[in-house]
N, C-alpha and C. Protein backbone atom coordinates (compact mmCIF):
# COMPACT_ATOMS: atom_id res chain seq x y z
N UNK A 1 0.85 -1.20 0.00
CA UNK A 1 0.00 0.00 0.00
C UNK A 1 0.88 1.24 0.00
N UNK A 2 0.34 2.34 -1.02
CA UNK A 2 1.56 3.49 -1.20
C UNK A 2 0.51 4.69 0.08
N UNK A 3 1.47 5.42 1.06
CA UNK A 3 0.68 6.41 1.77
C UNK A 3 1.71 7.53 1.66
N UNK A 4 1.18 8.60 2.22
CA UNK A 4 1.81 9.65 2.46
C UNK A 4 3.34 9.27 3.72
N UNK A 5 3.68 10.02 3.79
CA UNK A 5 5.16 9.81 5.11
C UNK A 5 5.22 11.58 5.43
N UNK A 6 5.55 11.48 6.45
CA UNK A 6 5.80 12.79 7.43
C UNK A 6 6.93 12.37 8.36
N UNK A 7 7.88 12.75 7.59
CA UNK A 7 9.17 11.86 8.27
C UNK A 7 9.51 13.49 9.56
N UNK A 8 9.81 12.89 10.24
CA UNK A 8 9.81 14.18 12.26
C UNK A 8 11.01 13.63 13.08
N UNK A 9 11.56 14.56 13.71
CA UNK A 9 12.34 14.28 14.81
C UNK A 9 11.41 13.71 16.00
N UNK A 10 10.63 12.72 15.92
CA UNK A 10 9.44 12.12 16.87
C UNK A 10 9.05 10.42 16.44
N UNK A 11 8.92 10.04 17.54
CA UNK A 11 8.84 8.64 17.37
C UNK A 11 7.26 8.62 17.97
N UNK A 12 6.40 8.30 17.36
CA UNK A 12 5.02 7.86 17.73
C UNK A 12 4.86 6.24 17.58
N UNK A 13 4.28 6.08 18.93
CA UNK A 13 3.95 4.54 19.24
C UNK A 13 2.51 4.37 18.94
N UNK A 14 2.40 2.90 18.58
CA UNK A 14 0.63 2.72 18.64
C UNK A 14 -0.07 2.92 19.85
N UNK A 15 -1.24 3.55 19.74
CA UNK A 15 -2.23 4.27 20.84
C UNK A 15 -1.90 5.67 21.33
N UNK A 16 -0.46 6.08 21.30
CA UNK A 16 -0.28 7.05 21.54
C UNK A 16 -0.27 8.77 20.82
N UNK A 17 -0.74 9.49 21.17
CA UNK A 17 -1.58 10.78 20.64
C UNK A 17 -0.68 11.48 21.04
N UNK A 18 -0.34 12.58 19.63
CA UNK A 18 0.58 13.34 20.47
C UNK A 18 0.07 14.61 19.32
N UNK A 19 0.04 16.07 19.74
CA UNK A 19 -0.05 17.16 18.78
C UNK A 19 1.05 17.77 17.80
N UNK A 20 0.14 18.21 16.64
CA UNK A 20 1.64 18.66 15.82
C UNK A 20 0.68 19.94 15.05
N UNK A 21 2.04 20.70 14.78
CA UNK A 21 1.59 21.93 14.06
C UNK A 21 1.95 21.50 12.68
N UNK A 22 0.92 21.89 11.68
CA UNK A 22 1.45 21.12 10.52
C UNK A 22 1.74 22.81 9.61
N UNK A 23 2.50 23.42 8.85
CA UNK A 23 3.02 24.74 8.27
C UNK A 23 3.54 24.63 7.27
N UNK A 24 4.30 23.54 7.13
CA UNK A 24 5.04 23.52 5.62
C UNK A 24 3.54 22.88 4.36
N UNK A 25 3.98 23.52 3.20
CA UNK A 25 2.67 23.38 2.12
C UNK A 25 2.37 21.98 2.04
N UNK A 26 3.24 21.15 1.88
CA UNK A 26 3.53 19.67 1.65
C UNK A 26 2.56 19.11 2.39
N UNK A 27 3.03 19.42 3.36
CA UNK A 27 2.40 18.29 4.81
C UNK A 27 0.98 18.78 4.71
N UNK A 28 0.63 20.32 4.90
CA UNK A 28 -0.61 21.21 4.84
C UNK A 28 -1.46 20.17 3.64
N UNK A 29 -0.77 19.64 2.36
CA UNK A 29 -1.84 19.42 1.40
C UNK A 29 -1.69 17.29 2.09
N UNK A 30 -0.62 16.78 2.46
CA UNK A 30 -1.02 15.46 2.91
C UNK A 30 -2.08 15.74 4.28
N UNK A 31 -1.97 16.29 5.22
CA UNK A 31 -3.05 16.46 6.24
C UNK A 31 -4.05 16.49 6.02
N UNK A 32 -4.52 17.67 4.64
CA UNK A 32 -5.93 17.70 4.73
C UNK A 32 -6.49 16.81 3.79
N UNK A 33 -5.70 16.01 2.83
CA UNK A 33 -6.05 15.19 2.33
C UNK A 33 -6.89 13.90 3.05
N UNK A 34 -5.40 14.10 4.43
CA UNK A 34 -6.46 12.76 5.34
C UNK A 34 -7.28 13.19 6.02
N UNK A 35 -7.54 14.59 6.14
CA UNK A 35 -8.75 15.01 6.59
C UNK A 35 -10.30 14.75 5.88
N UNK A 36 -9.61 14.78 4.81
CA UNK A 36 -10.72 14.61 4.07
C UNK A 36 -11.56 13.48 3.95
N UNK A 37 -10.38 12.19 3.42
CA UNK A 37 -10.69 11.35 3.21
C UNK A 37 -10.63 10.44 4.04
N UNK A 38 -10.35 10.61 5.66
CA UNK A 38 -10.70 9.92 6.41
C UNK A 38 -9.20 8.98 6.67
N UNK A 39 -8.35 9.18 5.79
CA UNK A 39 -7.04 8.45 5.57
C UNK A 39 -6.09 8.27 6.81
N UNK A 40 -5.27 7.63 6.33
CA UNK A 40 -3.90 7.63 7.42
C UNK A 40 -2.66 8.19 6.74
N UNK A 41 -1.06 8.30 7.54
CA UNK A 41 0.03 8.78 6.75
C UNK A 41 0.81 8.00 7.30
N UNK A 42 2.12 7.89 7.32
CA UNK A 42 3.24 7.59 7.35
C UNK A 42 4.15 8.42 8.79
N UNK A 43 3.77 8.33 9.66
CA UNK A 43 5.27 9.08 10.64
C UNK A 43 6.08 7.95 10.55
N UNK A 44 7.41 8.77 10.33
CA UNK A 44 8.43 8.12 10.60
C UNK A 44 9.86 8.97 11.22
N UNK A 45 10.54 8.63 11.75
CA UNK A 45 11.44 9.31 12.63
C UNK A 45 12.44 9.56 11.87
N UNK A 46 12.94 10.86 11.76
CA UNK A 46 13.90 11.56 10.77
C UNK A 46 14.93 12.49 11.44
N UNK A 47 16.05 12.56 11.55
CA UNK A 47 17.13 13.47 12.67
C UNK A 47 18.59 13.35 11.82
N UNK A 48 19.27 13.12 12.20
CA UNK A 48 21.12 13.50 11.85
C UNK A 48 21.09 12.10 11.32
N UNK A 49 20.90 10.94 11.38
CA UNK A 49 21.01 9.92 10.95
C UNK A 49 20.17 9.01 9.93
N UNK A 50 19.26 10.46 9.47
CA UNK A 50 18.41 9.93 8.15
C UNK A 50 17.20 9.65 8.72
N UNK A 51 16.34 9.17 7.61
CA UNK A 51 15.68 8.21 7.71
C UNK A 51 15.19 7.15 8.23
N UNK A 52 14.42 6.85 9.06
CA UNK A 52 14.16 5.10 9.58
C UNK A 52 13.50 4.62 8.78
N UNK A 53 13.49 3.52 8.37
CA UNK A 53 12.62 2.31 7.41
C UNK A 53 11.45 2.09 8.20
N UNK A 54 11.14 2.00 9.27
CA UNK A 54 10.11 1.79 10.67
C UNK A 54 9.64 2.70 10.87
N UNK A 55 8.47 3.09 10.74
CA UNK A 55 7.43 3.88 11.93
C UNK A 55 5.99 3.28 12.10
N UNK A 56 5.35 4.59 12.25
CA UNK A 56 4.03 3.90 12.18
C UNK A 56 2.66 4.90 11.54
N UNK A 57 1.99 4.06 11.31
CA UNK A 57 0.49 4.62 10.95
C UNK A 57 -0.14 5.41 11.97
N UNK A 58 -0.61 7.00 11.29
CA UNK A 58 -1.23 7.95 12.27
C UNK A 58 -2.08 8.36 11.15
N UNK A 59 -3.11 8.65 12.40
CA UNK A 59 -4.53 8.96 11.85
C UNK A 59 -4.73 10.74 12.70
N UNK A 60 -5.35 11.63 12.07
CA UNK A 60 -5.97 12.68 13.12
C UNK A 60 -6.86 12.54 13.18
N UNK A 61 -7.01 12.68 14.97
CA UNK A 61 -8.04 12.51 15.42
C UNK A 61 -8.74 13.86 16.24
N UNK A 62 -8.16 14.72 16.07
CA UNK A 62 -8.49 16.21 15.99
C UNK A 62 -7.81 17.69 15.90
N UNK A 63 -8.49 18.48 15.25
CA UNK A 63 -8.13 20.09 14.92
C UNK A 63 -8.42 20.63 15.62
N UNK A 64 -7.23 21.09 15.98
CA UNK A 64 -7.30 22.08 17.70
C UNK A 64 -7.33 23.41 16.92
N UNK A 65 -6.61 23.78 16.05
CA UNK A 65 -6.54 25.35 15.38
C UNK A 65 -6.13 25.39 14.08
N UNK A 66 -7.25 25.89 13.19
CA UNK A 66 -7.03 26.39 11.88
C UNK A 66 -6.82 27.70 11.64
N UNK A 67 -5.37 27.94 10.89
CA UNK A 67 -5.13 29.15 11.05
C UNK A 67 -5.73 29.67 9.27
N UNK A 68 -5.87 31.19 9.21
CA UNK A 68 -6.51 31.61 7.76
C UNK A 68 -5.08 31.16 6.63
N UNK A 69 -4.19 31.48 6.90
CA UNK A 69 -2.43 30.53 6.46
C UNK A 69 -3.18 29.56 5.26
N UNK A 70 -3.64 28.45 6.41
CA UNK A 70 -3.88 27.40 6.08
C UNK A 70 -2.99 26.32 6.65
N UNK A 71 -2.24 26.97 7.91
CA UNK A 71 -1.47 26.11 8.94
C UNK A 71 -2.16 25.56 9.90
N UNK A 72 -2.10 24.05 10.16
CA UNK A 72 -2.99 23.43 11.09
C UNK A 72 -2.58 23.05 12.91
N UNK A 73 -3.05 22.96 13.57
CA UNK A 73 -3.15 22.40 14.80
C UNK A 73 -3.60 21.31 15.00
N UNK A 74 -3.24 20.18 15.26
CA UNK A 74 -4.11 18.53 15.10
C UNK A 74 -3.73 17.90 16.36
N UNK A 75 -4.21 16.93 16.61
CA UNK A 75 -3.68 16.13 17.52
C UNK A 75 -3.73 14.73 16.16
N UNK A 76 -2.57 13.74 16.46
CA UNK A 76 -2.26 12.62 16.13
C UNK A 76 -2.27 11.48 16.86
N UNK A 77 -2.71 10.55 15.80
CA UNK A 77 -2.56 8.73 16.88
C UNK A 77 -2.43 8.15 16.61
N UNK A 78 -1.18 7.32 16.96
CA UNK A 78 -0.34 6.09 16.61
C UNK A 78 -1.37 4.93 16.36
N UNK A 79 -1.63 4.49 15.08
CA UNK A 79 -1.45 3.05 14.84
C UNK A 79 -0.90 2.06 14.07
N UNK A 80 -1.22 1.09 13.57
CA UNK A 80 -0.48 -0.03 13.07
C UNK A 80 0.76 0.37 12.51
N UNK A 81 2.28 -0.04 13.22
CA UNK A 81 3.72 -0.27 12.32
C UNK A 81 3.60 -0.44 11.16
N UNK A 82 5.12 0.15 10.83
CA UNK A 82 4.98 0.07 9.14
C UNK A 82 6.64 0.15 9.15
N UNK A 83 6.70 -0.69 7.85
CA UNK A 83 8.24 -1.03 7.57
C UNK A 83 7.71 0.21 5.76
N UNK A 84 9.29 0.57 6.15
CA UNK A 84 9.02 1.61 4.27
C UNK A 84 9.52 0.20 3.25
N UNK A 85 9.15 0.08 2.30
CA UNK A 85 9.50 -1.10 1.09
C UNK A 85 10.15 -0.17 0.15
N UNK A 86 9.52 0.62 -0.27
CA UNK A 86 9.70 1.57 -1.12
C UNK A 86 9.71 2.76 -1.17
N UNK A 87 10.76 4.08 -1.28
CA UNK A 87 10.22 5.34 -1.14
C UNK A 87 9.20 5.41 -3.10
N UNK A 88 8.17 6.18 -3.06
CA UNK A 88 7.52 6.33 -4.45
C UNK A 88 8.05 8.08 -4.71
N UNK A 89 7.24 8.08 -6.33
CA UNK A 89 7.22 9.65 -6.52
C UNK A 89 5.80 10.33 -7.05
N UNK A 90 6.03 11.32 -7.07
CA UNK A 90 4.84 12.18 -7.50
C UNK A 90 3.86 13.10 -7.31
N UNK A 91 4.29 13.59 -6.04
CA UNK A 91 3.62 14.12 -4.86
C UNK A 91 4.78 15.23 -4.46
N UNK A 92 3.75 16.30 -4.26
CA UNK A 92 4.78 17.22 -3.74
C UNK A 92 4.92 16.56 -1.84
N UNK A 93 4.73 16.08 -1.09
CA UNK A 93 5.20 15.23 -0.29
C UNK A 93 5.62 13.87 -0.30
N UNK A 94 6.50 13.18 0.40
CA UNK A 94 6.86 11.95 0.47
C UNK A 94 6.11 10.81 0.35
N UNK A 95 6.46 9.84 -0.72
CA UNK A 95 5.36 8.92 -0.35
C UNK A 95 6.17 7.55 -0.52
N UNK A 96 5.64 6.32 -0.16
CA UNK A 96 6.49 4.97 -0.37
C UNK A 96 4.91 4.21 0.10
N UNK A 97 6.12 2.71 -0.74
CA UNK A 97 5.29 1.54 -0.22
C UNK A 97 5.48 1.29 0.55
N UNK A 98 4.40 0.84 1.64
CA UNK A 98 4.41 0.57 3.32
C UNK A 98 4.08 -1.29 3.16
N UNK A 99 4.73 -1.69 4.45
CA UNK A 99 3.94 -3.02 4.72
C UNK A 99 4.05 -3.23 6.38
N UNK A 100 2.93 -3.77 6.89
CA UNK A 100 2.46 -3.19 8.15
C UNK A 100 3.40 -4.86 8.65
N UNK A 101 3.53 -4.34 10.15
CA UNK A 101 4.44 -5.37 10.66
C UNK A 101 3.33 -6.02 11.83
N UNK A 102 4.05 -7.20 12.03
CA UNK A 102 2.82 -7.65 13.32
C UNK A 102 3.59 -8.41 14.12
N UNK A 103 3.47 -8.47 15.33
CA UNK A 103 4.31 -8.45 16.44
C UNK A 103 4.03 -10.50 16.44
N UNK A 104 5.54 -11.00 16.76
CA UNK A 104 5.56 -12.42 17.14
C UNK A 104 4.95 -13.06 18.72
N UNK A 105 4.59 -14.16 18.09
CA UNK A 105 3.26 -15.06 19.25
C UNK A 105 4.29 -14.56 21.08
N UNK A 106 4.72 -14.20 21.40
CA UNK A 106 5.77 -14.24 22.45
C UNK A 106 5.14 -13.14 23.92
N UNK A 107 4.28 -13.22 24.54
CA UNK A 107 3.90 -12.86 25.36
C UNK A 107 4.62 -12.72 27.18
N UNK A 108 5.00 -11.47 27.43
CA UNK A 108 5.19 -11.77 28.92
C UNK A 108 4.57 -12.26 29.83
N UNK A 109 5.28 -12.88 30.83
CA UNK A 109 4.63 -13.65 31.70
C UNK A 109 4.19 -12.61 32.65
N UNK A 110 3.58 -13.09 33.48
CA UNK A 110 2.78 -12.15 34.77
C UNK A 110 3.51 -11.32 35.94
N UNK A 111 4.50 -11.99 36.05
CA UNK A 111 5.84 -11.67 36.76
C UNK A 111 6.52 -10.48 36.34
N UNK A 112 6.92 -10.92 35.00
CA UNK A 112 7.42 -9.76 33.92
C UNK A 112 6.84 -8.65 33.92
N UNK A 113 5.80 -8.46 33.79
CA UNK A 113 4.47 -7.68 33.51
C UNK A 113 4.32 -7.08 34.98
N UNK A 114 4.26 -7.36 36.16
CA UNK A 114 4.42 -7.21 37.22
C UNK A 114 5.19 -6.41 37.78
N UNK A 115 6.36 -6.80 37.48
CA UNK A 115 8.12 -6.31 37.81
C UNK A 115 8.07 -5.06 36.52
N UNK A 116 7.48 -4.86 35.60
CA UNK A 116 7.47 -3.37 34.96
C UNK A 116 6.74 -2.54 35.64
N UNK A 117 5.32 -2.88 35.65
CA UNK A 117 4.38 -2.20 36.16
C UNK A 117 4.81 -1.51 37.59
N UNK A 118 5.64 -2.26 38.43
CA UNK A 118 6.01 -1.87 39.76
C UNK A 118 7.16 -0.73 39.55
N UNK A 119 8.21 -0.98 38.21
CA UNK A 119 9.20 -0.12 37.94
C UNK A 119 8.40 1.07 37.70
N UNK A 120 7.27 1.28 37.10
CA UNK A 120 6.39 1.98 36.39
C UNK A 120 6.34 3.30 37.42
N UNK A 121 5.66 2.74 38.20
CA UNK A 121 4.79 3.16 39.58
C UNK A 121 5.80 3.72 40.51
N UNK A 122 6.94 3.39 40.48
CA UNK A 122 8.01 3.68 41.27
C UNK A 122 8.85 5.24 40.36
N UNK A 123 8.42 5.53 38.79
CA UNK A 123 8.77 6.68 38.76
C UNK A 123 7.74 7.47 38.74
N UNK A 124 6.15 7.31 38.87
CA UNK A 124 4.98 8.07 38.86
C UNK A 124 5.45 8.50 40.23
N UNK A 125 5.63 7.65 41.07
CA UNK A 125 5.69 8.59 42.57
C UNK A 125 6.67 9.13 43.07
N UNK A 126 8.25 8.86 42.16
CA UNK A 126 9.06 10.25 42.58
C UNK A 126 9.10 11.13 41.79
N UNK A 127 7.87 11.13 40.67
CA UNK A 127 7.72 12.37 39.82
C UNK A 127 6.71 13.00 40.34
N UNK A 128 6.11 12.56 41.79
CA UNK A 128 4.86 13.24 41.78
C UNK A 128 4.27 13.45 40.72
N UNK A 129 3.61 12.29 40.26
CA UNK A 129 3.12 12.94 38.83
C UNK A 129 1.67 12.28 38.71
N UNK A 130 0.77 13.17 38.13
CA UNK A 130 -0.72 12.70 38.11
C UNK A 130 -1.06 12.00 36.34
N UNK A 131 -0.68 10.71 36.13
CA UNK A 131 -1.12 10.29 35.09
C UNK A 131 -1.91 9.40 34.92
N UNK A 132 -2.34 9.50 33.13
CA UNK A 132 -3.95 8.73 33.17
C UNK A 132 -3.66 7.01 33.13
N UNK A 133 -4.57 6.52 33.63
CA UNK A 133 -4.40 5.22 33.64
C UNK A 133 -4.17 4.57 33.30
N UNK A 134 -3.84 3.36 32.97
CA UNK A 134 -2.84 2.57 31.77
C UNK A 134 -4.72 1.56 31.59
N UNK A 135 -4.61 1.35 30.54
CA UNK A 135 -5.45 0.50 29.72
C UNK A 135 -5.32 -1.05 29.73
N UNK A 136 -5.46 -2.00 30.69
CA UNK A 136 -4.74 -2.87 30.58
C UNK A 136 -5.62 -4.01 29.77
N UNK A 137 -6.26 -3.63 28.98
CA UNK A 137 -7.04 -4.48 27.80
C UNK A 137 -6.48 -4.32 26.43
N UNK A 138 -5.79 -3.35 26.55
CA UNK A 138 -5.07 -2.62 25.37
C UNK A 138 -4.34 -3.93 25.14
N UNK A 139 -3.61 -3.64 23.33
CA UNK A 139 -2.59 -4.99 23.03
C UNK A 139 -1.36 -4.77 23.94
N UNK A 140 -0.50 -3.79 24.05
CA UNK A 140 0.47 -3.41 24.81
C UNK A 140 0.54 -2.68 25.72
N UNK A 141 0.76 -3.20 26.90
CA UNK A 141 1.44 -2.01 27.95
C UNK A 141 2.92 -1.46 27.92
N UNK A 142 3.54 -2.01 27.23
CA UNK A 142 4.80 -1.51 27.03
C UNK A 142 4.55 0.40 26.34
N UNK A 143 3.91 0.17 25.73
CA UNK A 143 3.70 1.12 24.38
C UNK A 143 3.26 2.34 24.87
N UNK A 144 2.23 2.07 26.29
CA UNK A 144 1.53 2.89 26.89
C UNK A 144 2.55 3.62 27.92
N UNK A 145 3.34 2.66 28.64
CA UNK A 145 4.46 3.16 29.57
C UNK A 145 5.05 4.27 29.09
N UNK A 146 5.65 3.37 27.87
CA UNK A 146 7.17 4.65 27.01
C UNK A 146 5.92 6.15 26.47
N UNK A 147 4.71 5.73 26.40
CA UNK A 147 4.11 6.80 25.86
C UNK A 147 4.22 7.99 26.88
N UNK A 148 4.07 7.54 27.91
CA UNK A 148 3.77 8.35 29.35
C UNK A 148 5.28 8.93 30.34
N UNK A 149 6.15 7.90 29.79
CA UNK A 149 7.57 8.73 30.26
C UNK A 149 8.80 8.88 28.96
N UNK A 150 9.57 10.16 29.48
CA UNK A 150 9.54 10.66 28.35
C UNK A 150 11.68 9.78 28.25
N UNK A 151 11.15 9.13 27.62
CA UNK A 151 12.39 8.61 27.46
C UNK A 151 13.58 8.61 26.00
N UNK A 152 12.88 9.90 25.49
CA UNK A 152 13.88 10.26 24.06
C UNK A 152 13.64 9.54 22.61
N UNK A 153 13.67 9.83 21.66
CA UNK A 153 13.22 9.28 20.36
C UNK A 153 14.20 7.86 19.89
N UNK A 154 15.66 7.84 20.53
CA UNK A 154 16.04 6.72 20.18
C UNK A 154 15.58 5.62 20.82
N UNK A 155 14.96 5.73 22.27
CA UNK A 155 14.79 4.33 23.03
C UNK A 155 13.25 4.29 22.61
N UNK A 156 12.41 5.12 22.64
CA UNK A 156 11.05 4.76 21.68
C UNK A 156 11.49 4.31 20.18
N UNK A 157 12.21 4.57 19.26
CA UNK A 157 12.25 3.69 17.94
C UNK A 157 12.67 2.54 18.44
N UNK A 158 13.68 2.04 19.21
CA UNK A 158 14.35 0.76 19.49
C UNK A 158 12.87 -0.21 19.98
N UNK A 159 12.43 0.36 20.80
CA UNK A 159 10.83 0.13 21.15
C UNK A 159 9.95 -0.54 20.03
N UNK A 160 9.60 0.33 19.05
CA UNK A 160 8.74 0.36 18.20
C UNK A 160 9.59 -0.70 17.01
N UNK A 161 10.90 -1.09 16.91
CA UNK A 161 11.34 -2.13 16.21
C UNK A 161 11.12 -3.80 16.54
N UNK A 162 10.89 -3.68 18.18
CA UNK A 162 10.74 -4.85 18.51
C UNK A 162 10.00 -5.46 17.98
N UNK A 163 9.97 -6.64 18.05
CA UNK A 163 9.06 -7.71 17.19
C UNK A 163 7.65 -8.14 18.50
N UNK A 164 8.01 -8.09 19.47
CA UNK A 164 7.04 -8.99 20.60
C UNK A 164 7.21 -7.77 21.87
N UNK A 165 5.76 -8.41 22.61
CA UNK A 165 5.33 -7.44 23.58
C UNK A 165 6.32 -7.99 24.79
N UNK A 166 6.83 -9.27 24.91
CA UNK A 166 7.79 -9.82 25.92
C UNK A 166 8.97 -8.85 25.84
N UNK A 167 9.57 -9.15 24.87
CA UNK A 167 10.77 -8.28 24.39
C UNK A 167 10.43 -6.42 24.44
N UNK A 168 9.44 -5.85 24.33
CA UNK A 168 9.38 -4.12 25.08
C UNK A 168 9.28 -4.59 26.60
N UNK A 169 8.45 -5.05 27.19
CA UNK A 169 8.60 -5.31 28.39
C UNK A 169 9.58 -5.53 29.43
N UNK A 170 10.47 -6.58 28.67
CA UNK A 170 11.52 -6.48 29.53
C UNK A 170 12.54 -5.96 29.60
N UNK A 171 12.78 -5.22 28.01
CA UNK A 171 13.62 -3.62 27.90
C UNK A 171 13.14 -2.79 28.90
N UNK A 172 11.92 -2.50 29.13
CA UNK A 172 11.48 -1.21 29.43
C UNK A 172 11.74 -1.43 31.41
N UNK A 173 11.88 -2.40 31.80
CA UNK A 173 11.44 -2.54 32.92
C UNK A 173 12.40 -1.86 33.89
N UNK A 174 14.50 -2.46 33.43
CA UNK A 174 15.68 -2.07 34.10
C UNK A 174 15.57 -0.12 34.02
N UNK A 175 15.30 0.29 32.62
CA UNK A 175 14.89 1.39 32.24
C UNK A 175 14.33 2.52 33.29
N UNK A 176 13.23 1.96 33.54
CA UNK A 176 12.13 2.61 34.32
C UNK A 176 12.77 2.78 35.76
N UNK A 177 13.39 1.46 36.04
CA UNK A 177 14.61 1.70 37.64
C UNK A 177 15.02 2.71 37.22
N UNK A 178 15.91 2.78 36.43
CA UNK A 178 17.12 3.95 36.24
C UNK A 178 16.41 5.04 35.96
N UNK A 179 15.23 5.23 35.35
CA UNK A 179 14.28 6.56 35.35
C UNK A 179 13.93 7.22 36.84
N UNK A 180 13.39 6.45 37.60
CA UNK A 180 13.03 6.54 38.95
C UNK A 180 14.12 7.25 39.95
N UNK A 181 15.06 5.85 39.91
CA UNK A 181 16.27 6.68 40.70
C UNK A 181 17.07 7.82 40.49
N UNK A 182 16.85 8.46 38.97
CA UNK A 182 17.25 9.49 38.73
C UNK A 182 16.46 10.92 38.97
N UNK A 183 14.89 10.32 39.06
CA UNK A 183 14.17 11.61 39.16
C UNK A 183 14.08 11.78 40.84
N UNK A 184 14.21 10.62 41.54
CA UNK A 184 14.33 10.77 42.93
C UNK A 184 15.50 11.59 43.35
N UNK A 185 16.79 11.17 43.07
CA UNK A 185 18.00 12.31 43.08
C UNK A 185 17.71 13.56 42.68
N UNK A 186 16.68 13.98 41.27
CA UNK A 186 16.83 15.23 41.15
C UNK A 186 16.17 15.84 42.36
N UNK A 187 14.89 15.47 42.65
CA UNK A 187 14.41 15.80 43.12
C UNK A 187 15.33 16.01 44.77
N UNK A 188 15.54 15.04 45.17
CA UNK A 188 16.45 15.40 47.02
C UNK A 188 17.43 16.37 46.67
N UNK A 189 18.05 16.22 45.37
CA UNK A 189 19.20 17.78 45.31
C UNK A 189 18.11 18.97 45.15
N UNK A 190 17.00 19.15 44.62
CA UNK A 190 16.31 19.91 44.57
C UNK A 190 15.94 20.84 45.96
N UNK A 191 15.40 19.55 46.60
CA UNK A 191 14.70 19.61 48.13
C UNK A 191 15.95 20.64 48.89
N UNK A 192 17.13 20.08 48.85
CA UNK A 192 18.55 20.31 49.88
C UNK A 192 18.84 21.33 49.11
N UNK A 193 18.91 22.12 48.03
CA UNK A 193 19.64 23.47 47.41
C UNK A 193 18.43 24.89 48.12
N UNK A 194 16.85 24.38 48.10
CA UNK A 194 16.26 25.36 48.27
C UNK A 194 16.22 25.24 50.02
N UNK A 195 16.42 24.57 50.85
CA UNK A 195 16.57 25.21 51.82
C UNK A 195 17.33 25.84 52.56
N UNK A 196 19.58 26.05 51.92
CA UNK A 196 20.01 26.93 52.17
C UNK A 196 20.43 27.30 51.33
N UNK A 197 20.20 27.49 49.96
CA UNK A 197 21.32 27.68 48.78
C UNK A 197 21.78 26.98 48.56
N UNK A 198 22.02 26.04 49.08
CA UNK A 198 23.41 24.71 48.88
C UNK A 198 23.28 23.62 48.77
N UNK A 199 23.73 22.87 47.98
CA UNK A 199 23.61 21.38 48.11
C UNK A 199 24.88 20.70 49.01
N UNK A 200 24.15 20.23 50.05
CA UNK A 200 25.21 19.41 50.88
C UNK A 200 25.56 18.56 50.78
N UNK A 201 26.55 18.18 50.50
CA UNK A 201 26.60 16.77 50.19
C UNK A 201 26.42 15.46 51.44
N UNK A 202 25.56 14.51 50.86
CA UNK A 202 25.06 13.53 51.44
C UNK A 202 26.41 12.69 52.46
C-alpha cells in the first residue's frame, strides 16, 4: 500500500496521541487530504542519521486550530507499524510503499508484567506525577508506559522495532529503575539546594 510519510524528529507509538503543528505546504496538502478522506500517513522518525525504514500509521483525530495561512493544529494517533519497502514519486510530499508489521506469538509472563508495572509506579511517585491510567485491555502495555515517560526518540524507535510485547517489556522494565532513581536524586538535590542555597553533600 503506497501512503503519504511525514518523516519528524518524533517517534510515535501505537495508541499514543501526540499534537503537531502542521506549516510547511507539503504536509498542509497530505493532512488535509487525510482530513478529508478519512485516511492515514506515514510518521516516521527523521534526525542526523536519516531516515528510519520503521514507523508507524497515524490517523488525526483532531483540529485544535485552523489558522486563515492554512497552517494546522491537530492532535495525532499512533497506529499499526509500518516497515518503508519503497520510497515512491509524484507528490509534492513523500510517499512509499508501506507493509504493516505484526508483532511475534511471544507474550510476557505475569511476573514480567508485574516487575514493569512496579518499575512503572516507582517513577509516577518520585515524579509526583498525576497520570492517566494505563489501559490494561489494550494490546500493549509496554507502548503505553514509554508513551507516558519521556524517554527520548532513540529508546522509543528501538521500542517500536521490537518484534514482541515480551521483548518491550523487559527492555522497558531495568529502564524505568534507572528513570526513577534518577528523578528521585533530582528531586532530594532539589529539596537540599532550596533550603540553604546549597547542596550538601550527602
Amino acid at each position: 500500500m503506497e501512503i503519504g510519510l511525514f518523516p519528524l524528529n518524533l517517534v510515535l507509538l501505537p495508541g499514543e496521541q501526540a499534537p503537531l503543528h502542521i506549516f510547511e505546504p507539503r504536509y498542509r496538502e497530505l493532512i488535509g487530504e487525510c482530513l478529508e478522506q478519512g485516511g492515514e500517513f506515514g510518521l516516521v522518525l527523521a534526525d542526523d542519521d536519516g531516515m528510519r525504514e520503521i514507523g508507524c500509521r497515524a490517523g488525526v483525530i483532531e483540529v485544535l486550530e485552523q489558522f486563515e495561512d492554512g497552517r494546522l493544529n491537530v492532535v495525532v494517533e499512533g497506529r499499526e507499524r509500518i516497515r518503508i519497502a519503497e520510497l515512491t514519486e509524484g507528490r509534492s510530499f513523500m510517499t512509499a510503499e508501506v507493509e504493516d508489521i505484526d508483532d511475534e506469538d511471544e507474550s510476557p509472563t505475569e511476573d514480567e508484567i508485574e516487575e514493569c508495572l512496579a518499575a512503572y509506579q516507582r517513577v509516577v511517585s518520585a515524579a509526583e506525577a498525576d497520570l492517566e491510567e494505563l489501559n490494561f485491555d489494550a494490546d500493549s502495555i509496554a507502548y503505553q508506559i514509554a508513551a507516558r515517560v519521556d524517554f527520548g526518540t532513540e529508546v522509543k524507535q528501538g521500542l517500536l522495532e521490537l518484534r514482541s510485547e515480551r521483548e518491550r517489556v523487559l527492555r522497558l522494565a531495568p529502564m524505568l529503575d534507572q528513570a526513577a532513581e534518577a528523578v528521585q536524586r533530582d528531586r532530594e538535590i532539589r529539596e537540599r539546594a532550596s533550603g540553604n542555597g546549597r547542596v550538601e553533600p550527602v
